[in-house]
Protein backbone atom coordinates (compact mmCIF):
# COMPACT_ATOMS: atom_id res chain seq x y z
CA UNK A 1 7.49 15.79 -36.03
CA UNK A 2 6.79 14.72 -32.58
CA UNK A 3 8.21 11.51 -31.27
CA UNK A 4 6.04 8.26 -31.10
CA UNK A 5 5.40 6.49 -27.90
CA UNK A 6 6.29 3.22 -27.90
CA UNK A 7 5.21 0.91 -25.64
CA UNK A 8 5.24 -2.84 -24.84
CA UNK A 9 1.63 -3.36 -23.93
CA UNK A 10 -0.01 -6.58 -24.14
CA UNK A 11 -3.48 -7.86 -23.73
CA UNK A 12 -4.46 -11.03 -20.91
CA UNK A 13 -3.57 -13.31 -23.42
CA UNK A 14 -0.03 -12.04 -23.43
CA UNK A 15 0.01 -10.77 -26.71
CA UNK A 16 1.24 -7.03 -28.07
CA UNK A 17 -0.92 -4.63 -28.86
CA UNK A 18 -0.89 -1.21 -29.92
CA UNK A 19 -3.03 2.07 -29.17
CA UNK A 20 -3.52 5.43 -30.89
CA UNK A 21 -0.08 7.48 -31.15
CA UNK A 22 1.90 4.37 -29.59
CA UNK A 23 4.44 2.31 -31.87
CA UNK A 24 4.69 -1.48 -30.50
CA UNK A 25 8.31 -3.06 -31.28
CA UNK A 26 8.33 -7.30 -31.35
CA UNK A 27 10.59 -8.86 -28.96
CA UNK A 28 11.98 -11.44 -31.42
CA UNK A 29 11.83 -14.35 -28.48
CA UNK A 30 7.85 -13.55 -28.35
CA UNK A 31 7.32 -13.86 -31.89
CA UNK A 32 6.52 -17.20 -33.71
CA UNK A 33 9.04 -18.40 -36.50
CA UNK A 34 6.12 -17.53 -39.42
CA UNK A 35 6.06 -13.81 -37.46
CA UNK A 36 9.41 -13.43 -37.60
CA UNK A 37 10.17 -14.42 -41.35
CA UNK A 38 7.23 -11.57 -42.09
CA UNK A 39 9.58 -8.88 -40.03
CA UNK A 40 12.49 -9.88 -41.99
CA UNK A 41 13.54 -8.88 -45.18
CA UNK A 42 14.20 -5.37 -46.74
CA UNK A 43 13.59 -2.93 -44.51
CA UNK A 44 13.75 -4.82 -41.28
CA UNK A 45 16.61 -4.27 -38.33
CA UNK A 46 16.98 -6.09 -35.77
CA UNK A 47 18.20 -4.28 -31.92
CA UNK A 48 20.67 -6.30 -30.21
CA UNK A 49 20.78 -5.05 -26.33
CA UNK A 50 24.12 -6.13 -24.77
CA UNK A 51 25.30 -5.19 -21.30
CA UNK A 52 26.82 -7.46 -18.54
CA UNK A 53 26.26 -9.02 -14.96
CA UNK A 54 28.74 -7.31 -12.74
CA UNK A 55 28.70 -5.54 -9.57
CA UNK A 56 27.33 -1.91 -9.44
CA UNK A 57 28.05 -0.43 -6.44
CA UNK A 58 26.62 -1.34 -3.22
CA UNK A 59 23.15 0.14 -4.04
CA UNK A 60 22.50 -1.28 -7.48
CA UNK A 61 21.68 -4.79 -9.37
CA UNK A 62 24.28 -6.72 -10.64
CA UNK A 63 21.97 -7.04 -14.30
CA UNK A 64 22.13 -2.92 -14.01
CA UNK A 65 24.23 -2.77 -17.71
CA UNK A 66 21.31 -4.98 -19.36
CA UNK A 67 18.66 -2.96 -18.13
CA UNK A 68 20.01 0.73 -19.67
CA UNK A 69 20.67 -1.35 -22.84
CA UNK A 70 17.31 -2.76 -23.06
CA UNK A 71 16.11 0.97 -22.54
CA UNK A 72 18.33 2.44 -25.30
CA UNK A 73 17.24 -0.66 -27.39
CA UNK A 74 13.41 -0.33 -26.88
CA UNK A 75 14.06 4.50 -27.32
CA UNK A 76 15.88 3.61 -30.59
CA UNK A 77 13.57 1.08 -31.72
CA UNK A 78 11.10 3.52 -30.83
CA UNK A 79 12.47 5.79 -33.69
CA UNK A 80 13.54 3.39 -36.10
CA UNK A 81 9.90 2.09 -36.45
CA UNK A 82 8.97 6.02 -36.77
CA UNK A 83 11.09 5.79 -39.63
CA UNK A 84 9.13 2.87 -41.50
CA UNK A 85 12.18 0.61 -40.52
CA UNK A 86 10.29 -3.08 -39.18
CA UNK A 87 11.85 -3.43 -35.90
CA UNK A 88 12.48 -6.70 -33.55
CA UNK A 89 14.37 -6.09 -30.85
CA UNK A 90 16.49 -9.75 -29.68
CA UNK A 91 17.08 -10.79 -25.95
CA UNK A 92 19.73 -8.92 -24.25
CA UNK A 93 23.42 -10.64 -24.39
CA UNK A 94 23.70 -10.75 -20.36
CA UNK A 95 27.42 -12.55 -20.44
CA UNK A 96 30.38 -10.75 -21.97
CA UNK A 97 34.09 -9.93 -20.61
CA UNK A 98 33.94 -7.86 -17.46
CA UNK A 99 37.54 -7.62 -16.13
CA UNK A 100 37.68 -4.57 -14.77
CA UNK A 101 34.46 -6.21 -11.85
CA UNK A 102 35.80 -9.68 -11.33
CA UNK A 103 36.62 -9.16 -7.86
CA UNK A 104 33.34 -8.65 -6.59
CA UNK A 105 30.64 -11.09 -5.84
CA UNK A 106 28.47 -11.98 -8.65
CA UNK A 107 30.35 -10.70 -11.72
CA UNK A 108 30.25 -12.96 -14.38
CA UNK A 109 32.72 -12.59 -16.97
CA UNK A 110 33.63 -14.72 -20.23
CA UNK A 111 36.56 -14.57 -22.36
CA UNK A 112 36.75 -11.55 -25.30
CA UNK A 113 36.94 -13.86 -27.91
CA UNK A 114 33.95 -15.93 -27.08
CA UNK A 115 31.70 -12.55 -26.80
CA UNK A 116 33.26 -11.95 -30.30
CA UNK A 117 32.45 -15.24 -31.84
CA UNK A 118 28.87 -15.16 -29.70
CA UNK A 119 28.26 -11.99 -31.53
CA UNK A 120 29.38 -12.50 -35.25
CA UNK A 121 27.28 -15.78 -35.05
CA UNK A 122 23.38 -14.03 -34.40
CA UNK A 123 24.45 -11.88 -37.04
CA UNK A 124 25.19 -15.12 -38.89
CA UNK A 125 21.74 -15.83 -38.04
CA UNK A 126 19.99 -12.86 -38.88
CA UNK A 127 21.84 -12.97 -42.09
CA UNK A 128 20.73 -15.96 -42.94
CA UNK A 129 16.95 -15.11 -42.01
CA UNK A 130 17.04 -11.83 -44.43
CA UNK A 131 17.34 -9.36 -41.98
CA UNK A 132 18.66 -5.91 -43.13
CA UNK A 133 20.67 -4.11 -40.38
CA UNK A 134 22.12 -4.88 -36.69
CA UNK A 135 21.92 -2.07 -34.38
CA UNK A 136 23.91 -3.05 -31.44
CA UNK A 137 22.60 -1.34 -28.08
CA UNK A 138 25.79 -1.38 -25.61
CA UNK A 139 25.86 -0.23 -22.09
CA UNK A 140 28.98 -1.73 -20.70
CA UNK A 141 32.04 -0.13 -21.14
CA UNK A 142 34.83 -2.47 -19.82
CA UNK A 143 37.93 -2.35 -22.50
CA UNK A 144 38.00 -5.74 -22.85
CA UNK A 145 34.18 -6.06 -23.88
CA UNK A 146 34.26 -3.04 -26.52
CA UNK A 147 37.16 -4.70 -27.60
CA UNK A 148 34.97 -7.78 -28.38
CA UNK A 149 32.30 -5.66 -30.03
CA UNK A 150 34.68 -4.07 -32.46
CA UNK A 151 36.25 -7.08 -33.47
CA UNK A 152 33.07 -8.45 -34.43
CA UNK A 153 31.66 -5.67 -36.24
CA UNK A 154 34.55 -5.27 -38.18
CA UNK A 155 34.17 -9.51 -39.21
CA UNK A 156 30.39 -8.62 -39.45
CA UNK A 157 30.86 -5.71 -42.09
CA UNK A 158 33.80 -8.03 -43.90
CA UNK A 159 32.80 -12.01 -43.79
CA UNK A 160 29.07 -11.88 -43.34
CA UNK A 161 28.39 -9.01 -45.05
CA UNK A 162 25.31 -7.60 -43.00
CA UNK A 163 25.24 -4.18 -42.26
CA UNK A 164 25.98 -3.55 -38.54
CA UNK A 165 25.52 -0.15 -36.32
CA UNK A 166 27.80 0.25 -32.99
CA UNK A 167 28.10 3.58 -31.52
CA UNK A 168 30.32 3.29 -28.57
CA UNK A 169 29.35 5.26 -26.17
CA UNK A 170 32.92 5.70 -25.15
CA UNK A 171 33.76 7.68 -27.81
CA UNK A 172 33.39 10.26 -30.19
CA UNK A 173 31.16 11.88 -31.13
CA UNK A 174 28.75 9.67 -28.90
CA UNK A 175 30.51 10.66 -25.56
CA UNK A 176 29.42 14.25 -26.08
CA UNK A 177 26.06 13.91 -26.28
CA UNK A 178 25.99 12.62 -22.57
CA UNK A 179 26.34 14.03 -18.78
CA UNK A 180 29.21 15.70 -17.61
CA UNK A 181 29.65 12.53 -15.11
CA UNK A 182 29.73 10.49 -17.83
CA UNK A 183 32.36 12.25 -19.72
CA UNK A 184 34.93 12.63 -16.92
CA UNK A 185 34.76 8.79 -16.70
CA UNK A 186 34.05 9.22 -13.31
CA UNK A 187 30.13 7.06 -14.19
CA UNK A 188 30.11 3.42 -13.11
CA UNK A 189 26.67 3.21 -10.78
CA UNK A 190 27.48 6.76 -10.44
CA UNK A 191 24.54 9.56 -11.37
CA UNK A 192 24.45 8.55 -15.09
CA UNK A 193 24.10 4.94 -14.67
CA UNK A 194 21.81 5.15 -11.18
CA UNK A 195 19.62 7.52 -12.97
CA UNK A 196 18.15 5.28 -15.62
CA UNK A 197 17.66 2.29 -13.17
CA UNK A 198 15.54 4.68 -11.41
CA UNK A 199 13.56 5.31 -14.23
CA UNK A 200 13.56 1.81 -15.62
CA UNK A 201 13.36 -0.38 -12.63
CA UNK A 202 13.08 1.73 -9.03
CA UNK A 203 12.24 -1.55 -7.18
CA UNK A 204 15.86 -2.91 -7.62
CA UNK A 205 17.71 0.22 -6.51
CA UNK A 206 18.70 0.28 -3.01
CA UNK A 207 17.70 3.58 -2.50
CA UNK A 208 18.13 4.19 1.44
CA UNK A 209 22.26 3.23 0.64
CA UNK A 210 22.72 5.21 -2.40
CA UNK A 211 21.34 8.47 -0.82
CA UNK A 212 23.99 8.10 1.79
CA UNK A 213 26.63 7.22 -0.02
CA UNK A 214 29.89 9.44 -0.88
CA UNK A 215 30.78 11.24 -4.07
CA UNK A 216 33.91 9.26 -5.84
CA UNK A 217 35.47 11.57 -8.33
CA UNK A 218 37.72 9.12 -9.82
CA UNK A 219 38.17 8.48 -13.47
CA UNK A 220 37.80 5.20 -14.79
CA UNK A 221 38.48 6.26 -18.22
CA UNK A 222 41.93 8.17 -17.01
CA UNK A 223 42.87 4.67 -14.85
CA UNK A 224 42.16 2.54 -18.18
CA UNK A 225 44.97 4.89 -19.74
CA UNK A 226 47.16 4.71 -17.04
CA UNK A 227 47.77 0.75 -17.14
CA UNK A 228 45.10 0.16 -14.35
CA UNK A 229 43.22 -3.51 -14.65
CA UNK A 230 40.33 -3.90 -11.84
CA UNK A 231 37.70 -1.70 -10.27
CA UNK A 232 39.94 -1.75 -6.95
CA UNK A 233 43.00 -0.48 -8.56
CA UNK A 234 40.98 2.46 -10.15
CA UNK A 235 40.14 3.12 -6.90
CA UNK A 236 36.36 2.21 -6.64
CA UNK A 237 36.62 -0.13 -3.55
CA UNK A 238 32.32 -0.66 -3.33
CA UNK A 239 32.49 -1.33 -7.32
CA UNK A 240 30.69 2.87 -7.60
CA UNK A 241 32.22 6.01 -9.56
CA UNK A 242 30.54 9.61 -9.69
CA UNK A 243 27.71 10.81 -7.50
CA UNK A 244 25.19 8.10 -7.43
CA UNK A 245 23.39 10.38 -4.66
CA UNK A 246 22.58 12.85 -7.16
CA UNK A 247 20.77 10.38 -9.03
CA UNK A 248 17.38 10.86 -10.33
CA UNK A 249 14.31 9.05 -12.60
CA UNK A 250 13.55 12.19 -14.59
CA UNK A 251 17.99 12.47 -15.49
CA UNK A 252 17.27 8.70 -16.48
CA UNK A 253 14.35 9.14 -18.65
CA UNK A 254 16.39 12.50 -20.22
CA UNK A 255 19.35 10.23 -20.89
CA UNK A 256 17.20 6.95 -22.23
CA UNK A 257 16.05 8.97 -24.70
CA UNK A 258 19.58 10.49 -25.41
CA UNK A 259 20.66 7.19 -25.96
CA UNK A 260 17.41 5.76 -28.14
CA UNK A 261 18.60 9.05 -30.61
CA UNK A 262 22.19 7.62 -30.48
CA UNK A 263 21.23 4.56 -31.58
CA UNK A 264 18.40 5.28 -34.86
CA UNK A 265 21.37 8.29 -35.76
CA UNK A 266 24.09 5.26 -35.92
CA UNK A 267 22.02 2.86 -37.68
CA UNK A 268 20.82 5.57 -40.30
CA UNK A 269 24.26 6.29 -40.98
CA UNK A 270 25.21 2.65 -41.63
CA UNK A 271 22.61 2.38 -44.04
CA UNK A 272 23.68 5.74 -45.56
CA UNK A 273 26.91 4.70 -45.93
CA UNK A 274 25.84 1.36 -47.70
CA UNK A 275 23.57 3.09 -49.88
CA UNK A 276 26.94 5.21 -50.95
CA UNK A 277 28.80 2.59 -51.29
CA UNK A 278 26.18 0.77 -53.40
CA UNK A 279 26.06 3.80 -55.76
């Protein structure tokens, strides 16, 4: 069956609407509190995008994580609405641990238990409000912050009781669905990460400095196992890995939808695996 469009259109008054062949997604902040107790209930998920504010490189935004995590949450929303699913997706969590960046300008980066805690309380929340499943949409990768988001999935699925999908994109089998930047590790504001900026949000990517700058091969994954603790010691001294030359929109709107599959195939199996476990 082909793939739905969806879109975030809305009308002079500011309000979604829909057209023929397009599925339209709520943003849960738009919504008013009546609309959002008729989204909840059986049947209802609700997309949490996370990322981070920390430095990309000297040719993109510092918010770059949020945006591919709002793209991966809006694709997979996309998909989960396809699949009769009603579908809010919640504002992006901007502010989590970011270690690895805290020597450049602009990184913001909170302790890893108060993104945990931050975390297990909107599910709280959503629990509480009868929604059915949390799909977690993650685009940073910093050890520290997936350490954050595992801990609270695992206190999600044990003291609150609400079903919760994370595929970390770190790992298997997730990894190996995407590029073969992003699985040397060698991907921070590199080709992977430039790519869907440039699809997402051109106007914010400094495009006359990325085009000139050089290729960094390093791993970030392979410094994270050697002991290494900061961008600098990795060996990214502009805050870049990979080839962010190489970068283009049509790899980024490739890989957002890559990611949108990633994240209805995650939350399906969550609710398979409840259903099992039910039965």
């Amino acid at each position: 069956m082909r793939q739905p469009i969806l879109r975030f259109a809305q009308d002079d008054a500011g309000r979604e609407k829909s057209s023929e062949d397009t599925i339209t997604v709520q943003p849960l902040a738009a919504m008013t509190w009546e609309e959002a107790r008729g989204a909840a209930g059986p049947g209802s998920a609700a997309v949490l995008p996370v990322g981070a504010i920390e430095a990309h490189g000297p040719h993109l935004p510092l918010e770059t994580d949020v945006i591919i995590a709002q793209a991966m949450a809006r694709s997979g929303a996309g998909r989960l609405a396809a699949r009769g699913l009603r579908v809010v997706i919640l504002p992006p969590l901007a502010y989590t641990a970011a270690a690895f960046a805290q020597g450049f300008a602009g990184t913001i980066s909170l302790r890893p238990e108060t993104v945990t805690a931050t975390v297990m309380d909107i599910a709280g929340s959503l629990t509480h409000h009868g929604f059915g499943v949390l799909a977690i949409a993650n685009a940073h990768l910093d050890p520290g912050h997936l350490a954050s988001l595992d801990g609270a999935v695992r206190s999600i699925r044990s003291d609150v009781g609400l079903p919760v999908a994370f595929p970390n994109l770190a790992a298997k089998p997730w990894a190996l669905r995407l590029s073969d930047e992003f699985r040397s590790g060698a991907c921070h504001a590199g080709q992977f990460e430039t790519s869907i900026v440039l699809a997402e949000r051109p106007e914010l990517v400094r495009d006359g400095i990325r085009a000139a700058l050089p290729p960094n091969p390093a791993s970030l994954s392979r410094a994270i196992r050697d002991g290494k603790h900061t961008f600098e010691e990795a060996g990214g001294a502009r805050a870049y890995f990979g080839y962010p030359a190489q970068a283009t929109a049509e790899e980024g709107r490739a890989t957002i939808e890559i990611l949108g599959a990633i994240l209805d195939e995650a939350v399906q199996a969550e609710l398979g695996a409840r259903t099992g476990q039910a039965t």
